[in-house]
Protein backbone atom coordinates (compact mmCIF):
# COMPACT_ATOMS: atom_id res chain seq x y z
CA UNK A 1 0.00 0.00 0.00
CA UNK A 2 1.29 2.97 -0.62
CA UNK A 3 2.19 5.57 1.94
CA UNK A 4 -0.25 8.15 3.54
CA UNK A 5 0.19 11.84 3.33
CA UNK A 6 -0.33 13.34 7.24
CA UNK A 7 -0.97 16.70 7.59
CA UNK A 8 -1.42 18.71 11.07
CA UNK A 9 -3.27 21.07 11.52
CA UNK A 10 -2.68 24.53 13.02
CA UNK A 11 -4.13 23.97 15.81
CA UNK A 12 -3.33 20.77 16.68
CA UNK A 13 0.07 21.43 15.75
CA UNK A 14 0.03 24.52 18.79
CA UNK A 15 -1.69 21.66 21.00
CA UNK A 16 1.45 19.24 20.11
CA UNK A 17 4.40 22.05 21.19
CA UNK A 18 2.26 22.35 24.20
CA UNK A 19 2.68 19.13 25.25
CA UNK A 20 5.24 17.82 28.28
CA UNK A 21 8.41 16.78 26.07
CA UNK A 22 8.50 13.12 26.87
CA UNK A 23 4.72 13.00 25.80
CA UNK A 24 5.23 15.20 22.49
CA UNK A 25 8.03 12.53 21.56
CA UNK A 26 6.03 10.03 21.86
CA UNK A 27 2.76 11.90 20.11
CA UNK A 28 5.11 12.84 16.84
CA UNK A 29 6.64 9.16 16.51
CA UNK A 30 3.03 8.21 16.87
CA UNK A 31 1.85 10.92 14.31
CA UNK A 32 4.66 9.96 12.07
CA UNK A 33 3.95 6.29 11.73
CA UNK A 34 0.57 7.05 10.87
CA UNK A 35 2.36 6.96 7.45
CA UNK A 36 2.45 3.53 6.93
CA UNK A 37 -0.13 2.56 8.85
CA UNK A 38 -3.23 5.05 9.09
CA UNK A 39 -5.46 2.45 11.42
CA UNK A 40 -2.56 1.60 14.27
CA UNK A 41 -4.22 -1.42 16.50
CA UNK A 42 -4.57 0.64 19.57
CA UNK A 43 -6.57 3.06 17.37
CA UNK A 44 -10.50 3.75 17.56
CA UNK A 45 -13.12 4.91 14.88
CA UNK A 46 -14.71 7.95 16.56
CA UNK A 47 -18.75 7.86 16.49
CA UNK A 48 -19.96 10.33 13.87
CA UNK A 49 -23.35 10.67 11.97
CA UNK A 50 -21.91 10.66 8.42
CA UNK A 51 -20.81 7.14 8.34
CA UNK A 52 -18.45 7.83 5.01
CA UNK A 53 -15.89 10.17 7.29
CA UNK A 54 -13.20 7.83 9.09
CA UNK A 55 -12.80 10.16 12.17
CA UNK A 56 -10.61 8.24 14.36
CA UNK A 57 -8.61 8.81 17.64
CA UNK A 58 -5.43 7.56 19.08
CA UNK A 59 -5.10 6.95 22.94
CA UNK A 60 -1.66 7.92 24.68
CA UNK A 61 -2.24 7.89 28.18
CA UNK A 62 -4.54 10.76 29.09
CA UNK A 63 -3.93 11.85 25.86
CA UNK A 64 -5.48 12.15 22.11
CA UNK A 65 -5.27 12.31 19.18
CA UNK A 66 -7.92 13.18 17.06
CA UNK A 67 -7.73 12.67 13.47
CA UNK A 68 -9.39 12.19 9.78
CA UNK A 69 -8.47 9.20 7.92
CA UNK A 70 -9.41 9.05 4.04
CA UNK A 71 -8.36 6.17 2.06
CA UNK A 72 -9.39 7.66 -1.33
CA UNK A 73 -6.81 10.70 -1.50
CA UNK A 74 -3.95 8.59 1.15
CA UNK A 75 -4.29 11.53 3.15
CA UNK A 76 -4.55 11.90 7.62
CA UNK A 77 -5.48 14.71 8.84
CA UNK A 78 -4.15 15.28 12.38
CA UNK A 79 -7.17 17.42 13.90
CA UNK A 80 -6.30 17.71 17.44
CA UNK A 81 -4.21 16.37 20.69
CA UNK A 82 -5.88 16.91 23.60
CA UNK A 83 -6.02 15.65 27.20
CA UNK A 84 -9.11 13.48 28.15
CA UNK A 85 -10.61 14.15 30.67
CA UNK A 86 -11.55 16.76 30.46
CA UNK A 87 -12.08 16.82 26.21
CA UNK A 88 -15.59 15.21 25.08
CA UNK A 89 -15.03 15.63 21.36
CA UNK A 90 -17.67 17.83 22.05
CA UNK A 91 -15.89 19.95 18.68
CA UNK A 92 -15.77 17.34 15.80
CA UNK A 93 -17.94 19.32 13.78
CA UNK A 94 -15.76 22.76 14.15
CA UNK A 95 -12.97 20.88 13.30
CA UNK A 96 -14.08 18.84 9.98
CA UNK A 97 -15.86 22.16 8.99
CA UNK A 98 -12.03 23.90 9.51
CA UNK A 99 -10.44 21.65 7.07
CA UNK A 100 -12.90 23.24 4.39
């Protein structure tokens, strides 16, 4: 398969720097294998109502990443990486209607 394209946004990217720097190590290897392999194992489809967007999130301790997935371009778009609890993806829709 060929590899993936992953693009961050700007705002996720100012979440990342933000980050303690043993957790923003591991976040960027994370983001950066994403290129190989945009599904990791440990990774979970996010419940949305349009069934055709692959919204996804990645689980690093209290950590996540949020991020779009779409097969038919071989792109990932890193949304956001925020701390759970207290984040309840409360903001998917800002954040899909951002990458427009």
């Amino acid at each position: 398969m060929s590899p993936y394209s992953v693009y961050v946004t700007p705002q996720a990217l100012a979440e990342l720097r933000a980050l303690p720097g043993h957790e923003r190590q591991r976040v960027r290897r994370a983001i950066d294998a994403m290129v190989e392999n945009a599904r990791p194992s440990r990774s979970e489809r996010l419940a949305y109502p349009d069934a055709s967007v692959d919204l996804r999130r990645l689980r690093f301790d209290h950590w996540r990443i949020v991020y779009l997935a779409n097969d038919d371009d071989l792109t990932i778009d890193v949304l956001a990486v925020r701390r759970r609890p207290p984040y309840d993806y409360g903001d998917l829709e800002v954040m899909l209607a951002d990458l427009d």
